[in-house]
Protein backbone atom coordinates (compact mmCIF):
# COMPACT_ATOMS: atom_id res chain seq x y z
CA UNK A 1 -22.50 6.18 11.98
CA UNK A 2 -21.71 4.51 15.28
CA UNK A 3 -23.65 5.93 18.46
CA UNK A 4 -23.74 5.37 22.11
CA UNK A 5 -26.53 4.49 23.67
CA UNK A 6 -28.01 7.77 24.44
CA UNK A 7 -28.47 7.76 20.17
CA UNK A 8 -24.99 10.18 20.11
CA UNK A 9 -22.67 9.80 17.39
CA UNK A 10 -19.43 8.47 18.35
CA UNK A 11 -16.12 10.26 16.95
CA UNK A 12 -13.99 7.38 15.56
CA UNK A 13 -9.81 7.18 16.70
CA UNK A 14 -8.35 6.25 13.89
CA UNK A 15 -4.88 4.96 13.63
CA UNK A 16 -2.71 4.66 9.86
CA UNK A 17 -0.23 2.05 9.93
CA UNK A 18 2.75 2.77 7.37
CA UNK A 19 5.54 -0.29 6.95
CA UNK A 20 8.59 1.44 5.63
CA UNK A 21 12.03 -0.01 4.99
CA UNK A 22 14.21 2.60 3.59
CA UNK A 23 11.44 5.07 2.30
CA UNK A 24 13.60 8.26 3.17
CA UNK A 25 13.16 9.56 0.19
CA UNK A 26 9.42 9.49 -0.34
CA UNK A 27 7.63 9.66 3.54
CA UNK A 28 8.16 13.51 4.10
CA UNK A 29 5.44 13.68 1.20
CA UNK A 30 4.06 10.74 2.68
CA UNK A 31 4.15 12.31 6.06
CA UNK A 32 2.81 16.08 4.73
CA UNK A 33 -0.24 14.43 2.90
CA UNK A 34 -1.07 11.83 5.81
CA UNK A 35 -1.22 14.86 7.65
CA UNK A 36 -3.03 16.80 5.28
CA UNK A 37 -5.91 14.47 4.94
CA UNK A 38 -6.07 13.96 9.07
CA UNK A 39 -6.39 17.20 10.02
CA UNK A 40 -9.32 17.52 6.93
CA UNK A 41 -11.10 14.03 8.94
CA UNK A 42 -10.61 16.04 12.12
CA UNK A 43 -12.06 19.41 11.10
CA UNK A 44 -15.07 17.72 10.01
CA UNK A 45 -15.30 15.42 12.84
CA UNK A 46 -15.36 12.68 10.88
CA UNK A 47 -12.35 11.13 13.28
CA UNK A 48 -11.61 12.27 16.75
CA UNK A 49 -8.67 14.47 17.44
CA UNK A 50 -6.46 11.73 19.16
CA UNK A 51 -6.27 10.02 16.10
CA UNK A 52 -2.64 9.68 14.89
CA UNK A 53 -0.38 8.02 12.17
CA UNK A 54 2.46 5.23 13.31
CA UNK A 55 5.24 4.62 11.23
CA UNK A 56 6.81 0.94 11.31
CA UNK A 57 11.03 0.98 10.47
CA UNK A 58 11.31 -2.78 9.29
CA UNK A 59 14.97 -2.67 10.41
CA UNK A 60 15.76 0.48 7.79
CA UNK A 61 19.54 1.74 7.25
CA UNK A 62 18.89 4.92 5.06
CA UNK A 63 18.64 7.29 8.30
CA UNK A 64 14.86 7.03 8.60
CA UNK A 65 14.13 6.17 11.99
CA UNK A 66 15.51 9.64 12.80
CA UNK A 67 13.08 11.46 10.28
CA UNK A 68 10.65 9.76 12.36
CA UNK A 69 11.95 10.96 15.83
CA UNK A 70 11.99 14.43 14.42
CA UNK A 71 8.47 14.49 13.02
CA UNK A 72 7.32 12.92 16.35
CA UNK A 73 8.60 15.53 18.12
CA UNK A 74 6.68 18.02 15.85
CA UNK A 75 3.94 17.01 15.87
CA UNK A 76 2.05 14.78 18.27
CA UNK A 77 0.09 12.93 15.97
CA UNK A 78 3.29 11.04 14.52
CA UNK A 79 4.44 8.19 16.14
CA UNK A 80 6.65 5.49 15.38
CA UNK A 81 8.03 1.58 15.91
CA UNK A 82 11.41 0.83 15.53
CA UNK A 83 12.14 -2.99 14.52
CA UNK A 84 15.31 -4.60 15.60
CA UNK A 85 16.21 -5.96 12.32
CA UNK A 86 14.37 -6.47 8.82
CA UNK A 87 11.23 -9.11 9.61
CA UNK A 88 9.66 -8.37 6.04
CA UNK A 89 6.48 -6.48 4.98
CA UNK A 90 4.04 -8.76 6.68
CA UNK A 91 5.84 -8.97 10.02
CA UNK A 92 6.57 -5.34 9.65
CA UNK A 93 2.85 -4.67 9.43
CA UNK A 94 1.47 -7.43 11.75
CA UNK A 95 3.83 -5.43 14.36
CA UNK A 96 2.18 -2.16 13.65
CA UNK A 97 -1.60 -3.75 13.51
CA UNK A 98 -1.38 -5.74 17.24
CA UNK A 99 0.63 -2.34 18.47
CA UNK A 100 -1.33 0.36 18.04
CA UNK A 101 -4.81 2.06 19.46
CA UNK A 102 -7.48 2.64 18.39
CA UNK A 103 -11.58 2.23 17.09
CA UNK A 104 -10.07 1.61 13.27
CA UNK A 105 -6.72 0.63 11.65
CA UNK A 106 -5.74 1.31 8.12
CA UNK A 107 -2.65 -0.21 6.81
CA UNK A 108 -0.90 1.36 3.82
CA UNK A 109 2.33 1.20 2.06
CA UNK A 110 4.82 4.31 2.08
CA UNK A 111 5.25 4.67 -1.48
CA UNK A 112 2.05 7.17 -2.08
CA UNK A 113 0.80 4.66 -4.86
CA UNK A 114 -2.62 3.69 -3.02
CA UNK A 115 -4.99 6.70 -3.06
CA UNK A 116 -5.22 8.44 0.64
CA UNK A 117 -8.41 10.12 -0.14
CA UNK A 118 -10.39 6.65 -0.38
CA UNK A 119 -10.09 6.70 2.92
CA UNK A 120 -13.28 8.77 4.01
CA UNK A 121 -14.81 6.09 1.95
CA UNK A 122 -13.31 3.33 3.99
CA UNK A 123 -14.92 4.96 6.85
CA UNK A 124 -17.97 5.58 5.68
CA UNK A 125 -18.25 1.87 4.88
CA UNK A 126 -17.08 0.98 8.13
CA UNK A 127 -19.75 2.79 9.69
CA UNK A 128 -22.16 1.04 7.33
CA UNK A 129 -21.23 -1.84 9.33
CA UNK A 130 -17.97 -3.52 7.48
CA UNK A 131 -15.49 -4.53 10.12
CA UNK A 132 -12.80 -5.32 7.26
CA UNK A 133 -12.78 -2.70 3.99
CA UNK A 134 -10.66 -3.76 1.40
CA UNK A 135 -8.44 -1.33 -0.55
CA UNK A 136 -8.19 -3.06 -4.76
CA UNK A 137 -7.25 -1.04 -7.64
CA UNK A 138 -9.53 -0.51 -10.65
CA UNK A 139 -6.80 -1.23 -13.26
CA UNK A 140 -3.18 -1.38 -13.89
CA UNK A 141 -2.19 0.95 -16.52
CA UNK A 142 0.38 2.90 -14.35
CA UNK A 143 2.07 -1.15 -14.36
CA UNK A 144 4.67 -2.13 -17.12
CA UNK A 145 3.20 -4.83 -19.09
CA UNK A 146 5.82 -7.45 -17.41
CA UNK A 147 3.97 -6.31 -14.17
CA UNK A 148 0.73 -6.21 -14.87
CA UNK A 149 0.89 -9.55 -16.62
CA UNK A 150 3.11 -11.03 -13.21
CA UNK A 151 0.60 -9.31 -10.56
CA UNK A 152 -2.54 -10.81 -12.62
CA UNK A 153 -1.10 -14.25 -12.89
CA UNK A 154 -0.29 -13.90 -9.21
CA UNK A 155 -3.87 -13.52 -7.82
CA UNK A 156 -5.14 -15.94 -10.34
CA UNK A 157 -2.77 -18.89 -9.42
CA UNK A 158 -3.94 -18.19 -6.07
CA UNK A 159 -7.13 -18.68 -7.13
CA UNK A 160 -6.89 -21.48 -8.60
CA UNK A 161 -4.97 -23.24 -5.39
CA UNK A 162 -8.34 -22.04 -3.20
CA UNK A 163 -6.32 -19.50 -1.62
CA UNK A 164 -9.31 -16.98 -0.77
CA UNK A 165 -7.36 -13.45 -1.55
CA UNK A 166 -9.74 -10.19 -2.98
CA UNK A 167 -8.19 -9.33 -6.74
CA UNK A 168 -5.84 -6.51 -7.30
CA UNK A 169 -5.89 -6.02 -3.54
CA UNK A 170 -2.52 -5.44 -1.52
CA UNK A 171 -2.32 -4.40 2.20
CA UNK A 172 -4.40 -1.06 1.80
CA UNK A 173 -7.41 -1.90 4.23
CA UNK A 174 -8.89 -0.73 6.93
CA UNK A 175 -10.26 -2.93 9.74
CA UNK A 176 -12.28 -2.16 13.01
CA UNK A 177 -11.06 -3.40 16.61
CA UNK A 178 -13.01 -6.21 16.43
CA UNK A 179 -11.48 -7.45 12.98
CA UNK A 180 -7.90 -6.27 14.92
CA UNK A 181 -8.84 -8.73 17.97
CA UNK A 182 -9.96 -11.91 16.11
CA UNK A 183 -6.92 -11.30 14.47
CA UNK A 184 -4.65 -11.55 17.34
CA UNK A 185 -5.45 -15.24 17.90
CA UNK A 186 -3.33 -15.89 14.69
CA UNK A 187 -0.33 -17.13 15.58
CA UNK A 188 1.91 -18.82 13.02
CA UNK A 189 4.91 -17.09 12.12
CA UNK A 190 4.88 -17.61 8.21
CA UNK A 191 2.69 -14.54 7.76
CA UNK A 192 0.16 -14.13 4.46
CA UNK A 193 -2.09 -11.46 5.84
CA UNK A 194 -3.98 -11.58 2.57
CA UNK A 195 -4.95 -14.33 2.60
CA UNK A 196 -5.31 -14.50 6.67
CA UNK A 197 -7.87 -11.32 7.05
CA UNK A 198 -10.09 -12.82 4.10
CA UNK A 199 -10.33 -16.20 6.42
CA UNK A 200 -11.88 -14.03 9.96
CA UNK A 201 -14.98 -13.95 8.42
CA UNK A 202 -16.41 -10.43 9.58
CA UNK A 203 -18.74 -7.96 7.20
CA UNK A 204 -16.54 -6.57 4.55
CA UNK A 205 -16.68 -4.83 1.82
CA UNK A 206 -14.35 -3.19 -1.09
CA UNK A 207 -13.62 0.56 -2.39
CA UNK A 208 -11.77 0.56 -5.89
CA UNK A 209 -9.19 3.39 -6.68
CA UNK A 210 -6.75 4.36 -9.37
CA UNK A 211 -3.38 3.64 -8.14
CA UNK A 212 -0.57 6.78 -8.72
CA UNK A 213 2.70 6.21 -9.62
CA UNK A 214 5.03 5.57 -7.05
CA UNK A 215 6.37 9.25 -6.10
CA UNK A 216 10.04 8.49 -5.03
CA UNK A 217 12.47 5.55 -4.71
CA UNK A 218 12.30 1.89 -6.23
CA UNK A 219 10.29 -0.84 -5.14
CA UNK A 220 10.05 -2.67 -2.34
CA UNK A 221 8.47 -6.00 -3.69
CA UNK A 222 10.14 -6.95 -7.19
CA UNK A 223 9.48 -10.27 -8.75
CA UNK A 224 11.52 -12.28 -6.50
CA UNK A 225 9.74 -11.50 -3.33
CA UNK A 226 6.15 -11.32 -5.49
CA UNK A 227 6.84 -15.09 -6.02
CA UNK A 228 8.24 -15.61 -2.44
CA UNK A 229 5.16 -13.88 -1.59
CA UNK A 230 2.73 -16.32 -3.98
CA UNK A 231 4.60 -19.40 -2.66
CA UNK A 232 3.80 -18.32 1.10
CA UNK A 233 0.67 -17.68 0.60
CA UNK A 234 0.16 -21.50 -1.08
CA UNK A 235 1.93 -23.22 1.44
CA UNK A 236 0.16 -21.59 4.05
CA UNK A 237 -3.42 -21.49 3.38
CA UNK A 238 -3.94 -24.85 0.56
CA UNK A 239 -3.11 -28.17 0.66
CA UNK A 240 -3.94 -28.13 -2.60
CA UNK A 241 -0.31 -28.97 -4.26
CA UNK A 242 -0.10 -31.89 -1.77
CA UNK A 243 -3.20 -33.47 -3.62
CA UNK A 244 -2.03 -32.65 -6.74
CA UNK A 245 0.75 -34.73 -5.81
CA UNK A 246 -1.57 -37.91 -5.15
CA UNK A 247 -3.64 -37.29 -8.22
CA UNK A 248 -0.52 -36.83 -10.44
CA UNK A 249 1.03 -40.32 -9.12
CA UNK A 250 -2.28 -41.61 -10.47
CA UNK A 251 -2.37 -40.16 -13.58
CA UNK A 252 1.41 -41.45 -14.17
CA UNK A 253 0.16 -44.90 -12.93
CA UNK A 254 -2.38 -45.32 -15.75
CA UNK A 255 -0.28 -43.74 -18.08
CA UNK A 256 2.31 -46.17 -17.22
CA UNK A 257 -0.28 -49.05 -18.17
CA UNK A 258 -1.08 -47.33 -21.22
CA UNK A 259 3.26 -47.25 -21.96
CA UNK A 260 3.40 -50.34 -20.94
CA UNK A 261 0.91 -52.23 -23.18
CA UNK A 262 3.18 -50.10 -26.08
CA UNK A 263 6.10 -51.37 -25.52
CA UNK A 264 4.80 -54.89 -25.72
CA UNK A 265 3.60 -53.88 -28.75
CA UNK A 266 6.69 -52.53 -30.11
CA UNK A 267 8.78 -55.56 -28.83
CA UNK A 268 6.54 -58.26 -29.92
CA UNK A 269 4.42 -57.13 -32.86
CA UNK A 270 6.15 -54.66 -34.77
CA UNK A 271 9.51 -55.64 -33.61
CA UNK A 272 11.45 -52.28 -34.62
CA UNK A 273 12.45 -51.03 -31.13
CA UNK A 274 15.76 -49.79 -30.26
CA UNK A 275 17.14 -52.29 -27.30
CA UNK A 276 16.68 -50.84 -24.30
CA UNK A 277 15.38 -46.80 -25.17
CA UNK A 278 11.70 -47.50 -24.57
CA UNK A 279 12.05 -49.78 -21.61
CA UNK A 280 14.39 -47.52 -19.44
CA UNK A 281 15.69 -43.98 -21.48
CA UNK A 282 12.06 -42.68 -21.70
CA UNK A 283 10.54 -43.75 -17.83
CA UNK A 284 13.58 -43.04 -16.21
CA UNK A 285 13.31 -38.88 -17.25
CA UNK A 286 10.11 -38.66 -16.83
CA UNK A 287 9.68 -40.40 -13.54
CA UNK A 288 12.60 -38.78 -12.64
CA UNK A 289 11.48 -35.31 -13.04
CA UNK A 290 8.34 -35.86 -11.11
CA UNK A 291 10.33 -37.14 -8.04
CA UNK A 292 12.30 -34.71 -8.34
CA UNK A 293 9.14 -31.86 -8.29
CA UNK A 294 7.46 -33.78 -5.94
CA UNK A 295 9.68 -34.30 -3.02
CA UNK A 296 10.83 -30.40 -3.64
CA UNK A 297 7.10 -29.53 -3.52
CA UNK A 298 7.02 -31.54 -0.03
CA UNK A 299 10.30 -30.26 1.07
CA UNK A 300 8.38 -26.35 1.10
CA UNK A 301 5.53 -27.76 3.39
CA UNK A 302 8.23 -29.57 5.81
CA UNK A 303 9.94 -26.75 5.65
CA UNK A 304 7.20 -24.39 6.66
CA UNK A 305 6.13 -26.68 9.99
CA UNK A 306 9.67 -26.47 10.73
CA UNK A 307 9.35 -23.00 11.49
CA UNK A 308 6.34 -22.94 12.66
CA UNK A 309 7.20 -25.30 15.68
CA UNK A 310 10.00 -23.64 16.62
CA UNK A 311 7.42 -20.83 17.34
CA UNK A 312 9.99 -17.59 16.87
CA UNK A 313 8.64 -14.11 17.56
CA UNK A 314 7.53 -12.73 14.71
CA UNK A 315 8.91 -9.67 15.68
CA UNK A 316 10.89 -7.68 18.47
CA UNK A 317 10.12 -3.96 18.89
CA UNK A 318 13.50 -2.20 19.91
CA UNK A 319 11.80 1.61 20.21
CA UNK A 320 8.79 3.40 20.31
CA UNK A 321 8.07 7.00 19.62
């Protein structure tokens, strides 16, 4: 447990950072068990009693910033940030994370599907001395096979480009203040917080959980913005792909040795070649298509220093309850 100097311990403020955009439908369960389980953290001291919960509205339409005014004015331990627009999930959360007070910060999606009593066990290991404590799921049985097999392949490709991410682990975490202020000297604006918190360097650790099934609603991240998502979080932490392209222009050089040496074979020696296929049909698809990758494949990199320079906010708070 953390203690002062006199050997007391120290009540921790802890602060839970919910993204929503367009959860009106699930977050007054959301709300009535976030509640639930901080009053049960207060009562046995195990948080101090200005701890509170902030909602984030990434720019929602479905009436829910108003939910949130209301429960704020109920109760004093709800708060809330209203975006201008939609940013996205990551800015959405970054905005909540360099907002808010507090000794600890745990971030977690709207949807119920993370397990809120892991919690005391985040804190527990914080006090163990973990600045970062990682939130990852056990298994995925609650998953349809399409996503299991998507989400799997997602953390594995990113992997395998030496993007340093923790398996089956989303944006449930806690971190301490310290983790929050090395943090804040991140600055670009094409946000991967996965693979961003990994790369501060502090003690962590990991609880595992059995994820629920999402109580209300649709979600939030389908395959299109999974592999938006895995294509961010390439582009913004490995260079990787750019060697790949260097190696792969070497590979195509020998090969084109080896093709070459066969078509003087075919010409001169056995003599049965169709005019002009092997020399020009065949090179010209092939090369073609790897052109074609590559300069795509460099377009995403230009494209990401292109924003980056322009240096955008990443975020514009319009309210805050």
């Amino acid at each position: 447990m953390k203690k002062n100097i006199k050997g007391n311990v120290l009540e921790t403020t802890l602060v839970i950072v919910v993204p929503c955009f367009n959860e009106v439908d699930v977050l007054p369960e959301t709300n009535k068990q976030l509640l639930l389980l901080l009053q049960q953290l207060q009562d046995q001291k195990i948080v101090s009693t200005n701890s509170s919960i902030h909602y984030i509205d990434d720019g929602s339409h479905d009436g829910m910033w108003k939910y949130i005014t209301e429960q704020a004015l109920l109760d004093s331990r709800v708060h809330g940030i209203k975006l201008s627009r939609n940013y996205g999930h990551q800015s959405a959360l970054m905005a909540g994370l360099l907002t808010v007070e507090g000794d600890v910060v745990i971030s977690i999606d709207a949807d119920l599907q993370d397990d809120i009593s892991v919690i005391v066990d985040m804190l527990a290991a914080y006090h163990n001395g973990n600045d970062i404590v990682y939130g990852a799921r056990k298994e995925r049985k609650t998953d349809t096979i399409f996503k299991r097999f998507t989400a799997e392949l997602f953390y594995k490709f990113l992997k395998l480009m030496n993007v340093d991410v923790i398996y089956n682990h989303a944006d449930y975490r806690l971190m301490s203040r310290k983790a929050l202020n090395a943090l804040k000297e991140f600055k670009e604006v094409n946000l991967f917080l996965r693979g961003i918190i990994p790369y501060i360097g502090l003690p962590s650790t990991i609880v595992y959980y059995d994820r629920n099934e999402r109580f209300s609603g649709i979600s939030k991240y389908p395959l299109r913005k999974m592999i938006s998502l895995a294509i961010n979080g390439i582009t913004s932490f490995s260079a990787f792909p750019l060697r790949m392209i260097a190696l792969l222009g070497l590979i195509i050089f020998i090969f084109s040795l080896v093709m070459s040496l066969w078509v003087i074979w075919v010409r001169f020696i056995a003599g049965d070649a169709i005019p002009g296929w092997t020399s020009s049909v065949l090179p010209m698809y092939f090369l073609g298509g790897i052109q074609l990758f590559s300069i795509g494949l460099i377009g995403e990199y230009i494209s990401k220093i292109y924003i980056e320079i322009k240096r955008r906010p990443r975020f514009i708070i319009e309210e805050i309850v």
